[in-house]
PDB file of N, CA and C in Angstrom:
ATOM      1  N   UNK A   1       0.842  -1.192   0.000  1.00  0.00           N
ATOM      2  CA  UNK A   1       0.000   0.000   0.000  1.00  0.00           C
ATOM      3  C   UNK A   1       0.884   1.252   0.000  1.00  0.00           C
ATOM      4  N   UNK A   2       0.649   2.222  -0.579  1.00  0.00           N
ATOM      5  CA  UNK A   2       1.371   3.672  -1.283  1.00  0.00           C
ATOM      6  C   UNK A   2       0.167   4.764  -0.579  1.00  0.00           C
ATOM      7  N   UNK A   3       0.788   5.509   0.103  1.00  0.00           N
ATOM      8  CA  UNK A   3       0.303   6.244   1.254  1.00  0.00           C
ATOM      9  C   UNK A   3       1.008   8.460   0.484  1.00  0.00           C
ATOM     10  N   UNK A   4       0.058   9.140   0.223  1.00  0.00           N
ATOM     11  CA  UNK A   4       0.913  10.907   0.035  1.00  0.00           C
ATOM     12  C   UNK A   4       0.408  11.163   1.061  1.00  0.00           C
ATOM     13  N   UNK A   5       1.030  11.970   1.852  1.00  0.00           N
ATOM     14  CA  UNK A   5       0.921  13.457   2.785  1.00  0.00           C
ATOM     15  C   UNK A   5       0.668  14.120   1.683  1.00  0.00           C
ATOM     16  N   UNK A   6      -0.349  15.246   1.666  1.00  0.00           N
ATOM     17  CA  UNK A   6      -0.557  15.316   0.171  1.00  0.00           C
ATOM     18  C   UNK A   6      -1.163  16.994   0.509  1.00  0.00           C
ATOM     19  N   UNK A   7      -0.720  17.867  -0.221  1.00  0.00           N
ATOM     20  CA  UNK A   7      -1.364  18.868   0.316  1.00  0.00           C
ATOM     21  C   UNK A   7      -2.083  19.393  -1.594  1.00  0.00           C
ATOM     22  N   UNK A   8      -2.901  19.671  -1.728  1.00  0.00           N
ATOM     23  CA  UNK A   8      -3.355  19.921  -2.930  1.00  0.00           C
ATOM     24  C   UNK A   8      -3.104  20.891  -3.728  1.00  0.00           C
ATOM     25  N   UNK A   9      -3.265  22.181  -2.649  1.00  0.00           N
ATOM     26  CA  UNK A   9      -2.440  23.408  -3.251  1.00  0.00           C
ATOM     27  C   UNK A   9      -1.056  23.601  -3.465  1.00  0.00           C
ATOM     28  N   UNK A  10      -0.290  22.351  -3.329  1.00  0.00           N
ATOM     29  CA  UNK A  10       0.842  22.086  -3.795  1.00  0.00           C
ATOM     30  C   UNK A  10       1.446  21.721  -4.842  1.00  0.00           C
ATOM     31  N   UNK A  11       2.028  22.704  -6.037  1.00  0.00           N
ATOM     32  CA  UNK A  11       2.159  21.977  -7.205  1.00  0.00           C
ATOM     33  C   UNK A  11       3.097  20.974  -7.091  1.00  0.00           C
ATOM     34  N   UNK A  12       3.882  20.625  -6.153  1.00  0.00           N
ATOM     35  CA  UNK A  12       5.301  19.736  -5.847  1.00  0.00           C
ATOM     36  C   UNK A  12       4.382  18.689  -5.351  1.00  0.00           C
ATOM     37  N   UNK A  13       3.679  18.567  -4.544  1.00  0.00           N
ATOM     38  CA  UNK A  13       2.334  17.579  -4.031  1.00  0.00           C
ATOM     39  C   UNK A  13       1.691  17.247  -5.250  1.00  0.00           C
ATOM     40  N   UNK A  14       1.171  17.728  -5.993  1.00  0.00           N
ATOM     41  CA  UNK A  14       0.378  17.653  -7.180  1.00  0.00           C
ATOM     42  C   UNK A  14       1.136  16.802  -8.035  1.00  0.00           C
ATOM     43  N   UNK A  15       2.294  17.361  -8.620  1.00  0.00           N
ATOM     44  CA  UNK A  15       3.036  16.476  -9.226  1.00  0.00           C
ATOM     45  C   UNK A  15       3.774  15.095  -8.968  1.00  0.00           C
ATOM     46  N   UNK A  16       3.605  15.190  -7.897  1.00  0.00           N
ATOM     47  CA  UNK A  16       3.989  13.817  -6.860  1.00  0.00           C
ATOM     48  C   UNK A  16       3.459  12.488  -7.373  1.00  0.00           C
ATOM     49  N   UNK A  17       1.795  13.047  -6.719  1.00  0.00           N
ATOM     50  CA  UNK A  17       0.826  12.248  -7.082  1.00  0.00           C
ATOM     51  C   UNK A  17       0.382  12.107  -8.688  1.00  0.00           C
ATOM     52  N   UNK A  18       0.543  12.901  -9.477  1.00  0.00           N
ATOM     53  CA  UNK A  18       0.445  12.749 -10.773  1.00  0.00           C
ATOM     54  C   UNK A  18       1.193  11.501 -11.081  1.00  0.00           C
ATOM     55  N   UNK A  19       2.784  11.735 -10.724  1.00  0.00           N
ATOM     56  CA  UNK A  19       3.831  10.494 -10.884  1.00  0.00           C
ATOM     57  C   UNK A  19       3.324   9.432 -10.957  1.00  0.00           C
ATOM     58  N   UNK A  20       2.643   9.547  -9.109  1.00  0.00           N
ATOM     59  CA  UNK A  20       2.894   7.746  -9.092  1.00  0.00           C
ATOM     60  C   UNK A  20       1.446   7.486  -9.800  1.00  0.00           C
ATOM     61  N   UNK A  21       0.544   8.199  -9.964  1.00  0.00           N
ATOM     62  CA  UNK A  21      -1.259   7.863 -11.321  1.00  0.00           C
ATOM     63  C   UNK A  21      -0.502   7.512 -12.425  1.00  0.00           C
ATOM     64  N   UNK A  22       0.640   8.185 -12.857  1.00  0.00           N
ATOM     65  CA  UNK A  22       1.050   7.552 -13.952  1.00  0.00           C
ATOM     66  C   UNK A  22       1.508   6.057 -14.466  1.00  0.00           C
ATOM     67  N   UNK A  23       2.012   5.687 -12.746  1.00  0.00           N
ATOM     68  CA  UNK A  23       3.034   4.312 -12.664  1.00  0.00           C
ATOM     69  C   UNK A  23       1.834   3.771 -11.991  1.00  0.00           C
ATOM     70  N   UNK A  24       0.646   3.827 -12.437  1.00  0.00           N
ATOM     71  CA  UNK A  24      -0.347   3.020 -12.080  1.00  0.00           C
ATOM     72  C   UNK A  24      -0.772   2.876 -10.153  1.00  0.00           C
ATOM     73  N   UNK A  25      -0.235   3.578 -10.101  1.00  0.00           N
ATOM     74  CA  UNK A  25      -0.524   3.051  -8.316  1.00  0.00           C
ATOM     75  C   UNK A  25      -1.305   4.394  -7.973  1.00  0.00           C
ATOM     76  N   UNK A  26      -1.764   3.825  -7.508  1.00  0.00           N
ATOM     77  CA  UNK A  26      -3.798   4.688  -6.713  1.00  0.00           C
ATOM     78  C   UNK A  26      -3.833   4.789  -5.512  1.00  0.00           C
ATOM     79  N   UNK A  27      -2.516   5.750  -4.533  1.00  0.00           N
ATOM     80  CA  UNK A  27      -2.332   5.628  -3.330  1.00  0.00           C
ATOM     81  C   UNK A  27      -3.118   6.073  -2.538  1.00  0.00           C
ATOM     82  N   UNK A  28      -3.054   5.989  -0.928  1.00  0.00           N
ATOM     83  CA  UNK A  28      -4.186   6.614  -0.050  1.00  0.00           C
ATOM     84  C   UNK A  28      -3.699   7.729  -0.144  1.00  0.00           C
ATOM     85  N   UNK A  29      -4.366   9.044   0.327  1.00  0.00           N
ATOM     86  CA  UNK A  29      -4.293  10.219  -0.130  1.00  0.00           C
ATOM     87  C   UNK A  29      -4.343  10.926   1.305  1.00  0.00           C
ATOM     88  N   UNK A  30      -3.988  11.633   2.237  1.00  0.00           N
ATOM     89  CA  UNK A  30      -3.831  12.152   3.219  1.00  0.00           C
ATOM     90  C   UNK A  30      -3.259  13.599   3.508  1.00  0.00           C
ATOM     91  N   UNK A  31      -4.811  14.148   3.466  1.00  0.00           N
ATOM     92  CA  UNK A  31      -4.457  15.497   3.440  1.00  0.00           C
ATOM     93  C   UNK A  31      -4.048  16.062   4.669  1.00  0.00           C
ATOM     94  N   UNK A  32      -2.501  16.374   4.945  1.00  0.00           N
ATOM     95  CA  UNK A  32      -2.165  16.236   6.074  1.00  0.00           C
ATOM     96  C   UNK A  32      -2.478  17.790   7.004  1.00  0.00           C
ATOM     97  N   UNK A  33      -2.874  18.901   6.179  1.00  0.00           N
ATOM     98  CA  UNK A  33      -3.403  20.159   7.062  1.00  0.00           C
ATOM     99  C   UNK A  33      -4.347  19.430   7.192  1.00  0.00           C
ATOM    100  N   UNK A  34      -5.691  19.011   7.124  1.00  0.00           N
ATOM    101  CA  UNK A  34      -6.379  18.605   7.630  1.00  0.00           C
ATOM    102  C   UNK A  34      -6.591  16.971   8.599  1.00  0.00           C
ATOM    103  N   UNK A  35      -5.801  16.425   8.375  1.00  0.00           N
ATOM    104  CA  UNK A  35      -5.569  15.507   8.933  1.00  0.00           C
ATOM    105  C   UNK A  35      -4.424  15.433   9.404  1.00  0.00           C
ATOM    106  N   UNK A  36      -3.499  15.784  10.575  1.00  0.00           N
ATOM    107  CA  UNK A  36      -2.011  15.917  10.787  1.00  0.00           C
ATOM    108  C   UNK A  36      -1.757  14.302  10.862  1.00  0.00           C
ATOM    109  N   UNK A  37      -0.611  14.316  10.841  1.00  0.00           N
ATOM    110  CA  UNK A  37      -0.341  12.540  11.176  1.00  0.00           C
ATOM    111  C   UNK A  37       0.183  13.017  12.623  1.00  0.00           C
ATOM    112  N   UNK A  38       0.097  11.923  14.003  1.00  0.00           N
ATOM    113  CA  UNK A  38       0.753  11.870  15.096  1.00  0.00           C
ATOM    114  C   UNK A  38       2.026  12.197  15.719  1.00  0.00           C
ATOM    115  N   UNK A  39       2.061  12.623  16.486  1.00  0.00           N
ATOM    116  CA  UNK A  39       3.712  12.393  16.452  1.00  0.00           C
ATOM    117  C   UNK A  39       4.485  10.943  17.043  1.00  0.00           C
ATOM    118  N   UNK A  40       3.561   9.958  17.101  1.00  0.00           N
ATOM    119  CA  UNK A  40       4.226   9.049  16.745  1.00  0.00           C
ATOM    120  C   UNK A  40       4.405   8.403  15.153  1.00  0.00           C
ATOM    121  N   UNK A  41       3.477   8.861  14.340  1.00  0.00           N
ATOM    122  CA  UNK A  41       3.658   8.395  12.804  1.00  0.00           C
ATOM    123  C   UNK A  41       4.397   9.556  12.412  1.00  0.00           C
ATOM    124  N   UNK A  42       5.084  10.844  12.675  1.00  0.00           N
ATOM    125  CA  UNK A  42       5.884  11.206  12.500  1.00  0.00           C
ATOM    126  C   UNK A  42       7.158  11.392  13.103  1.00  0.00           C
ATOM    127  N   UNK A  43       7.238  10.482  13.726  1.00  0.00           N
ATOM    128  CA  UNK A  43       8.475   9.659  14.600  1.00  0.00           C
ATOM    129  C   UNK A  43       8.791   8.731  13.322  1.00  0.00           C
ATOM    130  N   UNK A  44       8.001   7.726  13.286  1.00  0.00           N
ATOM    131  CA  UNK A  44       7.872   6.783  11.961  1.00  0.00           C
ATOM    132  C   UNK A  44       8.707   6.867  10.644  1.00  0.00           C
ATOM    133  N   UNK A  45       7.152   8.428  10.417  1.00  0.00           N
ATOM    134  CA  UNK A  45       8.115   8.341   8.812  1.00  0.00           C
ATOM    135  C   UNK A  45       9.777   8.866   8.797  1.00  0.00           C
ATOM    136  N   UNK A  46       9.800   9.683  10.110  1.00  0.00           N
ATOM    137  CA  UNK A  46      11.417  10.363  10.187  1.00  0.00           C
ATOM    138  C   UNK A  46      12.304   9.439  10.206  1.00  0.00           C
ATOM    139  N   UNK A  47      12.265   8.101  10.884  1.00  0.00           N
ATOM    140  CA  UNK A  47      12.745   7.247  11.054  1.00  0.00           C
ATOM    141  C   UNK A  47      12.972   6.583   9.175  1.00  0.00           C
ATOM    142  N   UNK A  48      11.810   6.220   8.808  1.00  0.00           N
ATOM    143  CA  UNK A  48      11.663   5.479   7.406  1.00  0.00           C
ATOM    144  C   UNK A  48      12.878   6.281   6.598  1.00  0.00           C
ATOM    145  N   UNK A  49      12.530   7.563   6.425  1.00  0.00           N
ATOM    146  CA  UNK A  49      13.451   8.131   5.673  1.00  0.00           C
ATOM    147  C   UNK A  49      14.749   8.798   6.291  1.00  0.00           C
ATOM    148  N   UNK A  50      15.046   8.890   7.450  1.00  0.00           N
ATOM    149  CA  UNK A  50      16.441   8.992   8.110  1.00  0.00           C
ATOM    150  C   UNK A  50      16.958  10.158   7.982  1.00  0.00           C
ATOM    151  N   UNK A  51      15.561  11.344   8.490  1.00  0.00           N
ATOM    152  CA  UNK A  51      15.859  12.450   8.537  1.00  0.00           C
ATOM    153  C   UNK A  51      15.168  12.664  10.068  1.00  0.00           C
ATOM    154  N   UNK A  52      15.744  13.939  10.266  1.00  0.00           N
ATOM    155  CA  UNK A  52      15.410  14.266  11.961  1.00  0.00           C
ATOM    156  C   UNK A  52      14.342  15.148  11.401  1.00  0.00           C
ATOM    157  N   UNK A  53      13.998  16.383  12.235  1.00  0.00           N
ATOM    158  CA  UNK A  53      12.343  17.178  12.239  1.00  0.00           C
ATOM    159  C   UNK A  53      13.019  18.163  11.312  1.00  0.00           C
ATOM    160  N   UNK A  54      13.798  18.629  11.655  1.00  0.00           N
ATOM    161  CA  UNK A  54      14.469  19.967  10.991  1.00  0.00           C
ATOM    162  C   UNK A  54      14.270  19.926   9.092  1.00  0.00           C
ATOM    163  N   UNK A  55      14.655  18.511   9.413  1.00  0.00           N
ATOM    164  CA  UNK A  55      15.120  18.409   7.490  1.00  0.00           C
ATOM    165  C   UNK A  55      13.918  18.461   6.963  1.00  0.00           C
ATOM    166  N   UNK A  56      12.452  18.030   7.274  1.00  0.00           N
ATOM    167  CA  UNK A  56      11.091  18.092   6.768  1.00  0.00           C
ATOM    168  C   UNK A  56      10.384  19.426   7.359  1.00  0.00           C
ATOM    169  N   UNK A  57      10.922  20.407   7.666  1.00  0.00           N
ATOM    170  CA  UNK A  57      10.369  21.816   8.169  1.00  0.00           C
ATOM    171  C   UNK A  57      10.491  22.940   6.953  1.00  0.00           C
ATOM    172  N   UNK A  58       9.266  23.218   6.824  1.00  0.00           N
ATOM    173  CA  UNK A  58       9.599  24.463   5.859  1.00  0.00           C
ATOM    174  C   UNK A  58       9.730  25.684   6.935  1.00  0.00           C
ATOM    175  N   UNK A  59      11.254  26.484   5.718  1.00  0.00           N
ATOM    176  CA  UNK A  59      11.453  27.560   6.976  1.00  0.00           C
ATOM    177  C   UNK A  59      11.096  29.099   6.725  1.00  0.00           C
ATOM    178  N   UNK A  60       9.927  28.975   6.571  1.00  0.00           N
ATOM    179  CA  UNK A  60       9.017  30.164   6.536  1.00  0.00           C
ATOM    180  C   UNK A  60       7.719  29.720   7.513  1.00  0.00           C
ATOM    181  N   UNK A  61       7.423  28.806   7.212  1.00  0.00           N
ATOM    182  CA  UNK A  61       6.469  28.700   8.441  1.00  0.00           C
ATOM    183  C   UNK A  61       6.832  28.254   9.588  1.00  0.00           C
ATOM    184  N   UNK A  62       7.872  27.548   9.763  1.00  0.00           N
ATOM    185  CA  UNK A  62       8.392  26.798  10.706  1.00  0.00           C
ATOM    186  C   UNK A  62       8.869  28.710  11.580  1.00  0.00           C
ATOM    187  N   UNK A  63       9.324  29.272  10.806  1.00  0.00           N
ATOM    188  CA  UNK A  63       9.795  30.534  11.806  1.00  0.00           C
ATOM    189  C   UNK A  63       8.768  31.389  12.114  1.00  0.00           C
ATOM    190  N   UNK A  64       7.448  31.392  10.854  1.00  0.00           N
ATOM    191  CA  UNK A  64       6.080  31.913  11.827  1.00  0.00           C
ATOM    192  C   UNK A  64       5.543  31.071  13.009  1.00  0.00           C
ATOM    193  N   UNK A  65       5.885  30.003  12.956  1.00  0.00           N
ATOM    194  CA  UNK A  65       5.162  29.355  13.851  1.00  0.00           C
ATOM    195  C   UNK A  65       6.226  29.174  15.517  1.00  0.00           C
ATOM    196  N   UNK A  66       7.126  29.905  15.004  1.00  0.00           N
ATOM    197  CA  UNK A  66       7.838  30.432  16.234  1.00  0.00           C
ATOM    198  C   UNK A  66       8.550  28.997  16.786  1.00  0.00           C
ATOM    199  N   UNK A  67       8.909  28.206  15.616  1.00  0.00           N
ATOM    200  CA  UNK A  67       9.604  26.794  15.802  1.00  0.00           C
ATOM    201  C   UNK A  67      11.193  26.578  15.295  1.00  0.00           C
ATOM    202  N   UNK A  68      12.060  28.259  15.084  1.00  0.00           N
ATOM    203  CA  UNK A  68      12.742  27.795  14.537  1.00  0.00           C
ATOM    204  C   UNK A  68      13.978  28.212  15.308  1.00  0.00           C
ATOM    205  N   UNK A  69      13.427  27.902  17.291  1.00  0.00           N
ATOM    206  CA  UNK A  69      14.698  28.250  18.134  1.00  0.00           C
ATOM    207  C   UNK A  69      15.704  26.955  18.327  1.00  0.00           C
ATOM    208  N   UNK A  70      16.968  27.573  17.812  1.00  0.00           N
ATOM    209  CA  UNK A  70      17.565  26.604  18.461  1.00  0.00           C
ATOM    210  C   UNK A  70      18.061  25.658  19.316  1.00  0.00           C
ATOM    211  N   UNK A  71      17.364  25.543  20.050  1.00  0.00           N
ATOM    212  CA  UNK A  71      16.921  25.117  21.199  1.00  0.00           C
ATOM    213  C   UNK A  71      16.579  24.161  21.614  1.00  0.00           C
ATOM    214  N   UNK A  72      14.906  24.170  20.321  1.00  0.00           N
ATOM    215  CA  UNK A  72      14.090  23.204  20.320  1.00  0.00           C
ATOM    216  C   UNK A  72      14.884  22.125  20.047  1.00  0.00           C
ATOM    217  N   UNK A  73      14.368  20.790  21.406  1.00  0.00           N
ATOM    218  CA  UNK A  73      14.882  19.282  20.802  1.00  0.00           C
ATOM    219  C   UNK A  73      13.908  18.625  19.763  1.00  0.00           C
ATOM    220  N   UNK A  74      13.913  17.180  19.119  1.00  0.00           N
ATOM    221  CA  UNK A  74      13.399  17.046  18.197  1.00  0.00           C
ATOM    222  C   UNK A  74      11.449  17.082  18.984  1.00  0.00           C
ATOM    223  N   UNK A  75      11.688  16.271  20.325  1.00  0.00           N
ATOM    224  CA  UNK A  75      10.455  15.887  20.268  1.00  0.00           C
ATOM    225  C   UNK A  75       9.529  17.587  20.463  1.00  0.00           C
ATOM    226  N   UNK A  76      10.406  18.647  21.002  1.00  0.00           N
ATOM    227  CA  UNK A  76       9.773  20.072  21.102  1.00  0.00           C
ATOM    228  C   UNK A  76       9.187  20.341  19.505  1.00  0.00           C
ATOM    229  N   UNK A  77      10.022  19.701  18.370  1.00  0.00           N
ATOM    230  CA  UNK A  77      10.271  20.300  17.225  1.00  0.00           C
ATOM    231  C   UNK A  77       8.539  19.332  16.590  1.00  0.00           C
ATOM    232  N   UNK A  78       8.727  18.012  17.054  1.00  0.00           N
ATOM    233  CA  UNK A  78       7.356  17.047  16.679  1.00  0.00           C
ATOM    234  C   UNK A  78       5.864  17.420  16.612  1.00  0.00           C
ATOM    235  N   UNK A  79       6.126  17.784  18.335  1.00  0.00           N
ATOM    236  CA  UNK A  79       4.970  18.545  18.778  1.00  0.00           C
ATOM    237  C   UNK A  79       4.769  19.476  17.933  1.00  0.00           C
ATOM    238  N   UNK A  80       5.466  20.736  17.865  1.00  0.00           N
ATOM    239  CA  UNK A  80       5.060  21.922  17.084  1.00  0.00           C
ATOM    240  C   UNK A  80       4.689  20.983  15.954  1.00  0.00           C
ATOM    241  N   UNK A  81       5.177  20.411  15.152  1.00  0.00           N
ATOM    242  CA  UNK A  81       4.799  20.103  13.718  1.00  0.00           C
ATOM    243  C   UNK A  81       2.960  19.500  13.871  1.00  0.00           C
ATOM    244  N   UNK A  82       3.058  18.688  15.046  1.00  0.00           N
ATOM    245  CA  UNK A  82       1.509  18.451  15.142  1.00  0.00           C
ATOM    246  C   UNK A  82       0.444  19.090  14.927  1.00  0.00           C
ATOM    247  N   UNK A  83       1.040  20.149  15.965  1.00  0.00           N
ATOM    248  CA  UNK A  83       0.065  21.089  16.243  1.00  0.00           C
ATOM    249  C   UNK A  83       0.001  22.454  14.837  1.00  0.00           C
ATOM    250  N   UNK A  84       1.094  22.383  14.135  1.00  0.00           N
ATOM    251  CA  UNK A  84       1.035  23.280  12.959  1.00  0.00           C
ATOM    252  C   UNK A  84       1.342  22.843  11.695  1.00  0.00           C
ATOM    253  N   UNK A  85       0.527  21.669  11.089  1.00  0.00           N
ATOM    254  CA  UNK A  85       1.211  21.287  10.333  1.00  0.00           C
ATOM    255  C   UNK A  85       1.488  21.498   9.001  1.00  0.00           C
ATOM    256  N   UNK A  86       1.408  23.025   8.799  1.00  0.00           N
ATOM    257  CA  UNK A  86       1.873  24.056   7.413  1.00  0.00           C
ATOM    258  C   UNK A  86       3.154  23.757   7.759  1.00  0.00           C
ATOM    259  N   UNK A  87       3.934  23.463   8.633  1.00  0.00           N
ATOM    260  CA  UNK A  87       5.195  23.591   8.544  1.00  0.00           C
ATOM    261  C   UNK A  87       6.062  22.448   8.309  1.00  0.00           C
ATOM    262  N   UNK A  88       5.265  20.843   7.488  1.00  0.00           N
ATOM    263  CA  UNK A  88       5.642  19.887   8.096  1.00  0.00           C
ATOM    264  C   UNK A  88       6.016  20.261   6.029  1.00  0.00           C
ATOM    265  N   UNK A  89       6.985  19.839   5.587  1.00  0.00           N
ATOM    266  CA  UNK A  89       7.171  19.722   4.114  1.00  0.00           C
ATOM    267  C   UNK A  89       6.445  18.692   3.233  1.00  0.00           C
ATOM    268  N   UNK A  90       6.509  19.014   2.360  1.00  0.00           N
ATOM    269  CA  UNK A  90       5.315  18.136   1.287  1.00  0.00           C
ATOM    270  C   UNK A  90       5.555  17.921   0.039  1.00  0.00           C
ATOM    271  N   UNK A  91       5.690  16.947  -0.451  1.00  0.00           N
ATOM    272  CA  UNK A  91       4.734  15.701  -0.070  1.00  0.00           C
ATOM    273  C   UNK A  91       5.292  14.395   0.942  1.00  0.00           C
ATOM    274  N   UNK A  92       5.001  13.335   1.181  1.00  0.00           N
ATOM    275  CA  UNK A  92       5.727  12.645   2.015  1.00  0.00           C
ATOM    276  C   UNK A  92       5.437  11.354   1.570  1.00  0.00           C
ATOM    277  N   UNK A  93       6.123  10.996   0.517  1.00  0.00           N
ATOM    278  CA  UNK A  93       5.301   9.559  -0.068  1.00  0.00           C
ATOM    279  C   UNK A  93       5.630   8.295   0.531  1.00  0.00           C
ATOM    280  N   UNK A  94       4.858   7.051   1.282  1.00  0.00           N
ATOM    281  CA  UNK A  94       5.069   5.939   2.218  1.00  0.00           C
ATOM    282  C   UNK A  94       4.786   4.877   1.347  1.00  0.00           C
ATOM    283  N   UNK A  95       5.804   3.860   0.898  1.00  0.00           N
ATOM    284  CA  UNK A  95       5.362   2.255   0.320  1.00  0.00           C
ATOM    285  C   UNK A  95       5.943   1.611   0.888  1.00  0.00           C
ATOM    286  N   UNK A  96       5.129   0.686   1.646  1.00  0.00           N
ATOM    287  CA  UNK A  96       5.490  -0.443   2.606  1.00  0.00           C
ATOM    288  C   UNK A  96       6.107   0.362   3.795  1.00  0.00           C
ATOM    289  N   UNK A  97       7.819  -0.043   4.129  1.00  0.00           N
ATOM    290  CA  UNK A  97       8.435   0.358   5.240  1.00  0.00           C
ATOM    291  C   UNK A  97       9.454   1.920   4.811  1.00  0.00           C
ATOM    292  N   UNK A  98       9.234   2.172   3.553  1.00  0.00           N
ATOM    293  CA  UNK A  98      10.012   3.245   3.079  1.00  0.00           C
ATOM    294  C   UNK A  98       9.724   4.452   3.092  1.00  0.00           C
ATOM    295  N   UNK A  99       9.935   5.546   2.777  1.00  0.00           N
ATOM    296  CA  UNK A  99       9.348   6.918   2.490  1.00  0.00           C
ATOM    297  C   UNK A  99      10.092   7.821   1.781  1.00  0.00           C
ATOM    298  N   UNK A 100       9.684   8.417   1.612  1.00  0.00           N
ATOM    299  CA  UNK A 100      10.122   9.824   0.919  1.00  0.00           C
ATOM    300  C   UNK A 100       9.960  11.317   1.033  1.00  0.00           C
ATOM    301  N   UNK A 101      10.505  12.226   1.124  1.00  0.00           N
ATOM    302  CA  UNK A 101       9.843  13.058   0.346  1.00  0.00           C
ATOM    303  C   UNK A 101      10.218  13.572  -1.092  1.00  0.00           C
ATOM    304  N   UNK A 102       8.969  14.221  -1.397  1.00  0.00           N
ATOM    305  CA  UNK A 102       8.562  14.388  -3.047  1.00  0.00           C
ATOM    306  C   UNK A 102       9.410  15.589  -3.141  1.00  0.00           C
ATOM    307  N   UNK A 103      10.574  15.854  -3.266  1.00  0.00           N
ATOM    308  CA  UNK A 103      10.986  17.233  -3.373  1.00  0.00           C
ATOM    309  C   UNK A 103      12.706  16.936  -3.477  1.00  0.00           C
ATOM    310  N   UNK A 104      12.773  16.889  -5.288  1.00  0.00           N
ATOM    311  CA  UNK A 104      11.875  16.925  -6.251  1.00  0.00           C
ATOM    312  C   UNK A 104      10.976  15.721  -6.243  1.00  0.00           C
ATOM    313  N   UNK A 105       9.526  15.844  -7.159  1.00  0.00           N
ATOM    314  CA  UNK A 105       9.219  14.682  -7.381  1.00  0.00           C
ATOM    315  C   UNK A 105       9.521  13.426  -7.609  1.00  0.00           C
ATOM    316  N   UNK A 106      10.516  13.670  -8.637  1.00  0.00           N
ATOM    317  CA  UNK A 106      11.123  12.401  -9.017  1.00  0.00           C
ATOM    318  C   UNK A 106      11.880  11.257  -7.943  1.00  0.00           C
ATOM    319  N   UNK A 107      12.277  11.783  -6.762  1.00  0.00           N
ATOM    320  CA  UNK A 107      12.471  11.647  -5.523  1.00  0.00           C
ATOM    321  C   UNK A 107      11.978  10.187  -5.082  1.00  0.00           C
ATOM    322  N   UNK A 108      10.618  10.383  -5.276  1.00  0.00           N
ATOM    323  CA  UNK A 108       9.674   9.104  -4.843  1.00  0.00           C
ATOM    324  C   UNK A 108      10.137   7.698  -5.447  1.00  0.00           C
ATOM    325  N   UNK A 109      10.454   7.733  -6.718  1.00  0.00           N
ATOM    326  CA  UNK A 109      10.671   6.792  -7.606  1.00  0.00           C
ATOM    327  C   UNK A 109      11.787   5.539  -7.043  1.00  0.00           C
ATOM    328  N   UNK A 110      12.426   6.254  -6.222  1.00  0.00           N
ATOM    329  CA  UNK A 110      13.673   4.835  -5.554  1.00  0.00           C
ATOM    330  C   UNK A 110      12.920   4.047  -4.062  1.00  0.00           C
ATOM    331  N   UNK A 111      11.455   4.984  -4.110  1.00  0.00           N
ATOM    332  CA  UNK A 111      10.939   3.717  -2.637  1.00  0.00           C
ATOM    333  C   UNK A 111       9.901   2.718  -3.570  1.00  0.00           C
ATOM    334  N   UNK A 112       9.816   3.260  -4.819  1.00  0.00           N
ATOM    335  CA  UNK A 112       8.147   2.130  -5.079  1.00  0.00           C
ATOM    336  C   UNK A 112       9.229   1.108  -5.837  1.00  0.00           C
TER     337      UNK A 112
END
């Protein structure tokens, strides 16, 4: 099963998912402003792809959202992402135990 964090108004999200419609796969779709994932499934995917919080933070919102003290440890950094999750980067594509993110798109192509 093929899982996007998927934000719509995202043309980098958009094109993501275009990709993998192309390579035939019809993933679950998870619009993650409206649906945040946990911070234990974003323990998860950080883990899957072997990045800490920082590396999936966009840093324009991550610094409106007053998350970008150095300071913060990861799980300070989790939380915030929960609770704001404009700041979590996008797209985040999941097959099986792997992940990605879509940025660039083409990106995705070494987990399916």
């Amino acid at each position: 099963m093929t899982t996007i964090y998927h934000n719509p108004r995202c043309s980098k999200s958009r094109h993501t998912l275009a990709l993998l419609q192309e390579r035939g796969i019809e993933p679950e779709i998870i619009e993650y402003l409206v649906t945040p994932p946990s911070a234990e499934r974003l323990k998860e995917l950080l883990a899957m792809m072997g990045k800490s919080p920082r590396d999936i933070m966009r840093r324009k919102e991550t610094a409106e959202a007053g998350l970008d003290d150095p300071a913060l440890d990861d799980d300070a950094l989790i939380a915030g992402m929960v609770a704001n999750p404009i700041v979590i980067e996008r797209p985040i594509v999941v097959n099986g135990d792997k992940a990605a993110l879509g940025r660039p798109p083409e990106s995705v192509a070494d987990i399916l």
